[in-house]
N, C-alpha and C. Protein backbone atom coordinates (compact mmCIF):
# COMPACT_ATOMS: atom_id res chain seq x y z
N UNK A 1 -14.00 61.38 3.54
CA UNK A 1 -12.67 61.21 3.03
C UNK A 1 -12.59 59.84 2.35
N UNK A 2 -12.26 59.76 1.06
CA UNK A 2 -12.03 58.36 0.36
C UNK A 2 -11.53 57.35 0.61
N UNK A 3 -11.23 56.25 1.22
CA UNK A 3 -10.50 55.09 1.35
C UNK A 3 -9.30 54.91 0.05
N UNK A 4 -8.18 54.57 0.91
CA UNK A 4 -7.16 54.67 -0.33
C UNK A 4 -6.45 52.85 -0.09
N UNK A 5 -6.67 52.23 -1.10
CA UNK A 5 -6.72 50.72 -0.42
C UNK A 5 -5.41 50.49 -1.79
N UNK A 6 -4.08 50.43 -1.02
CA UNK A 6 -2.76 49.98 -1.73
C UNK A 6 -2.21 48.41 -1.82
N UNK A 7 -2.64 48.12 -3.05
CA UNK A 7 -1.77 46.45 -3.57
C UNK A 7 -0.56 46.55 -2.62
N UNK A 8 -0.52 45.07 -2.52
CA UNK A 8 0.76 44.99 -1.88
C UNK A 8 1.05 43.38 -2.71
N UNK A 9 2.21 43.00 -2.60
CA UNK A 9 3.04 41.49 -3.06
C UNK A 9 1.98 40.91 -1.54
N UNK A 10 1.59 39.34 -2.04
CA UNK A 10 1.08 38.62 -1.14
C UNK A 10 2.74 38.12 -0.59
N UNK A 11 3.85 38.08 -0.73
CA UNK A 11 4.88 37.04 -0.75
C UNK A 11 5.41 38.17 0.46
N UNK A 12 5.28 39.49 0.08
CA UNK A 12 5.50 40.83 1.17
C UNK A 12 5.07 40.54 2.19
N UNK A 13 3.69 40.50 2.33
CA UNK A 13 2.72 40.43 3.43
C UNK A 13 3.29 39.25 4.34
N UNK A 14 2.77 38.00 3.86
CA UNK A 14 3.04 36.40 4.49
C UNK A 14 4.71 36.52 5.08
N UNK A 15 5.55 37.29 4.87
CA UNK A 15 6.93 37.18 5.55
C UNK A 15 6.68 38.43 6.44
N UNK A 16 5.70 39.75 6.27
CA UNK A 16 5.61 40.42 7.47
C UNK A 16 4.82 39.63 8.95
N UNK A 17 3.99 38.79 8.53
CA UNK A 17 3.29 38.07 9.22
C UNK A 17 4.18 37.11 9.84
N UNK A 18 5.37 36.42 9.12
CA UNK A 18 5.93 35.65 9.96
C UNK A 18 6.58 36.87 10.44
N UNK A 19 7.25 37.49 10.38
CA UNK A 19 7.83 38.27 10.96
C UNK A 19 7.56 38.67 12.48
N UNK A 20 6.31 39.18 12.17
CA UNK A 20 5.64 39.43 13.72
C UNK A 20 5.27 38.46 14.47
N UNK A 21 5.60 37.41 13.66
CA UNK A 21 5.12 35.65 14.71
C UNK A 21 6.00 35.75 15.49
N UNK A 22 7.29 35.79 14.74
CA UNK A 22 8.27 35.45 15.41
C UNK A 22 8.79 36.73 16.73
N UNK A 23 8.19 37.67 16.51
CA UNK A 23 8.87 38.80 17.03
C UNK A 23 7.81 38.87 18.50
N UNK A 24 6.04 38.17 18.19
CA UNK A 24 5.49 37.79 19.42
C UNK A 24 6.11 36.45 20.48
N UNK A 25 6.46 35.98 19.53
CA UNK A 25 7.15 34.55 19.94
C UNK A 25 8.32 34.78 20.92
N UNK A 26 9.01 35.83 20.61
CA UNK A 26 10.43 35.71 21.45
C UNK A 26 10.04 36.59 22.16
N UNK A 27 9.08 37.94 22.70
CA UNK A 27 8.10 38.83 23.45
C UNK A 27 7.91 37.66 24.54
N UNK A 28 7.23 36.53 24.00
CA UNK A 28 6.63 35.87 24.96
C UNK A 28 7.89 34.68 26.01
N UNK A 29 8.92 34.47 25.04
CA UNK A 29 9.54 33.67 25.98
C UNK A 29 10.42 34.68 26.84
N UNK A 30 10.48 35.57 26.63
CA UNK A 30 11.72 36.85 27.36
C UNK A 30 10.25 37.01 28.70
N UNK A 31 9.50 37.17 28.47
CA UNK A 31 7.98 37.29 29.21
C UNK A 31 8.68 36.04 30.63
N UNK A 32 7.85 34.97 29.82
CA UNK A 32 7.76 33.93 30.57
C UNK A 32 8.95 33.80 31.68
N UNK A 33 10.21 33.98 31.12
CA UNK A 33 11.79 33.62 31.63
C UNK A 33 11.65 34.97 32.86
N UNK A 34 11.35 36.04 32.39
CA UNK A 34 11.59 37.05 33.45
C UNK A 34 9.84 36.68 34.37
N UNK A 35 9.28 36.33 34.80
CA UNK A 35 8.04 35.61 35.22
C UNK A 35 8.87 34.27 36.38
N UNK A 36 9.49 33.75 35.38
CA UNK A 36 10.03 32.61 35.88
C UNK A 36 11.31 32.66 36.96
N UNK A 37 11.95 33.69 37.12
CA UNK A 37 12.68 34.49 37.53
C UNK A 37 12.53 35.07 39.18
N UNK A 38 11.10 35.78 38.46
CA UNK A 38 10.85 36.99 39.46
C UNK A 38 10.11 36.46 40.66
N UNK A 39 9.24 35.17 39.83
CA UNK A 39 8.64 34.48 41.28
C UNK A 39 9.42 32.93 41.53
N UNK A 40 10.72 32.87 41.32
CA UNK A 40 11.37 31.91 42.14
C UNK A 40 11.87 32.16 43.42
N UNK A 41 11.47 31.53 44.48
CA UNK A 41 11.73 31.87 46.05
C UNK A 41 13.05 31.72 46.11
N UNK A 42 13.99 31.33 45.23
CA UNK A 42 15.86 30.85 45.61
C UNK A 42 15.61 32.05 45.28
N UNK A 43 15.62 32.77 44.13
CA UNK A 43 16.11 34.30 44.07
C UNK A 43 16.19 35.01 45.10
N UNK A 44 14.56 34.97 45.63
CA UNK A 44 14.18 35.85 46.46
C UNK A 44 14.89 36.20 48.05
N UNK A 45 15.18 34.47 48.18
CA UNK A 45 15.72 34.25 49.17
C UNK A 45 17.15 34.87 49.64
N UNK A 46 17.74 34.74 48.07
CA UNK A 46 19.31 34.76 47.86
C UNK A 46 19.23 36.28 48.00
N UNK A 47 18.40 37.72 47.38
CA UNK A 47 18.23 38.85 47.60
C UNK A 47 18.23 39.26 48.78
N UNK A 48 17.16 38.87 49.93
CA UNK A 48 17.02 39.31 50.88
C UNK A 48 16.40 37.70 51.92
N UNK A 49 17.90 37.57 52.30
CA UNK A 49 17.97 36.50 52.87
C UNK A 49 16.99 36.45 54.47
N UNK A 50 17.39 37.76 55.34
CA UNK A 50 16.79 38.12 56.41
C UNK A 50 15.50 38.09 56.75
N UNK A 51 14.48 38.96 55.75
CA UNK A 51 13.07 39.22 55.92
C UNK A 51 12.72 37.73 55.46
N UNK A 52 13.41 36.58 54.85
CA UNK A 52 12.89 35.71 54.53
C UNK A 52 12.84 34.66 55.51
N UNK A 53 13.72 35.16 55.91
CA UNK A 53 14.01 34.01 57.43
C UNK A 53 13.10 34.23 58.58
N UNK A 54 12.80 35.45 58.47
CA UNK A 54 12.12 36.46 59.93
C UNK A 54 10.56 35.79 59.08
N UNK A 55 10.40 35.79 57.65
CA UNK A 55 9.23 35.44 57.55
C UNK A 55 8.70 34.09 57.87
N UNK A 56 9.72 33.10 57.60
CA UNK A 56 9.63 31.90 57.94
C UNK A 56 9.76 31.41 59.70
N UNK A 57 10.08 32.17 59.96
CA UNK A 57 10.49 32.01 61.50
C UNK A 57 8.74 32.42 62.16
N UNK A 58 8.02 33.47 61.50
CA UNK A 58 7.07 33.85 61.86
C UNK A 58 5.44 32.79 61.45
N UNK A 59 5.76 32.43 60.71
CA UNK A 59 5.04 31.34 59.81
C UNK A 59 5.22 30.03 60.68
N UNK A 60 6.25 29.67 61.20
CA UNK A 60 6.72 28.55 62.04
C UNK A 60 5.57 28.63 63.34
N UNK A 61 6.24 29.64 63.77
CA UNK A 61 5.47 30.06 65.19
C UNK A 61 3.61 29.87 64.94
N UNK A 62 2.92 30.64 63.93
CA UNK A 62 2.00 30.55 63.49
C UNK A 62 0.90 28.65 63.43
N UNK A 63 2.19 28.22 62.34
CA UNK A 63 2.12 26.50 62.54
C UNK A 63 2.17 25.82 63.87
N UNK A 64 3.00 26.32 64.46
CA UNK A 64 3.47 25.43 65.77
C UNK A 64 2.71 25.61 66.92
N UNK A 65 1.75 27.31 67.23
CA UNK A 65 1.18 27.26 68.37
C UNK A 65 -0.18 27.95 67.46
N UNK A 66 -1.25 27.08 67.50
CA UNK A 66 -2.61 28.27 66.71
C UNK A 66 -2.40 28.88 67.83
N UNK A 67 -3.66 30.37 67.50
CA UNK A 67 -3.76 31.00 68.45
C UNK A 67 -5.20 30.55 69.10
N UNK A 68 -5.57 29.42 68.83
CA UNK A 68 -6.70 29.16 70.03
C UNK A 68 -6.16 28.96 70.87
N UNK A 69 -5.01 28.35 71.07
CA UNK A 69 -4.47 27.69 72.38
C UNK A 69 -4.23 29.06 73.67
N UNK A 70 -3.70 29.90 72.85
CA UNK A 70 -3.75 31.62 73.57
C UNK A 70 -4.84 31.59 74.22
N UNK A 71 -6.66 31.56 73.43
CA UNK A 71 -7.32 32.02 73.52
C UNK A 71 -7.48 31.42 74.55
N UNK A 72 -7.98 29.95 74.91
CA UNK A 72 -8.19 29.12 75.84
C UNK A 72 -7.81 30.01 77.60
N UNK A 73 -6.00 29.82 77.19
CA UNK A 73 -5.47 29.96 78.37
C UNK A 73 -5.65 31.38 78.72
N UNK A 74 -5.92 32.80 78.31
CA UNK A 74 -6.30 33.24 78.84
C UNK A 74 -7.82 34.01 78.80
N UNK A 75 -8.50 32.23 78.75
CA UNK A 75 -9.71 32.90 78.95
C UNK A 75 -10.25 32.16 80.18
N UNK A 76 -9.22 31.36 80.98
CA UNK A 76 -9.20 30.54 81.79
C UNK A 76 -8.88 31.38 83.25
């Protein structure tokens, strides 16, 4: 099948090109902002205040007693 290769205005082209700059450009900050959003812990927190607390409460416990100290005492 022949190749069919159509002139175009260079002045056409160079403004479709910005065109799509710009159209990756604002892709990417709508990107970033919902990114920026989705992994902020205030959100997360403010959503589901409970499991966050129960998680931190569990994380505490974790920090506050390792579990060697378990291991020790009842291996004593």
């Amino acid at each position: 099948m022949p190749t069919v290769i159509v002139q175009r205005d260079p002045a056409l082209i160079r403004s479709d090109i910005a065109r799509a700059r710009l159209d990756v450009a604002q892709s990417v900050d709508r990107l970033r902002e919902e990114v920026r959003v989705r992994m902020d812990w205030r959100v997360w927190f403010a959503k589901q205040t409970l499991p966050m607390l129960g998680a931190a409460f569990v994380v505490g416990l974790f920090v506050a007693h390792p579990w060697r100290s378990y291991a020790r005492i009842s291996d004593e």
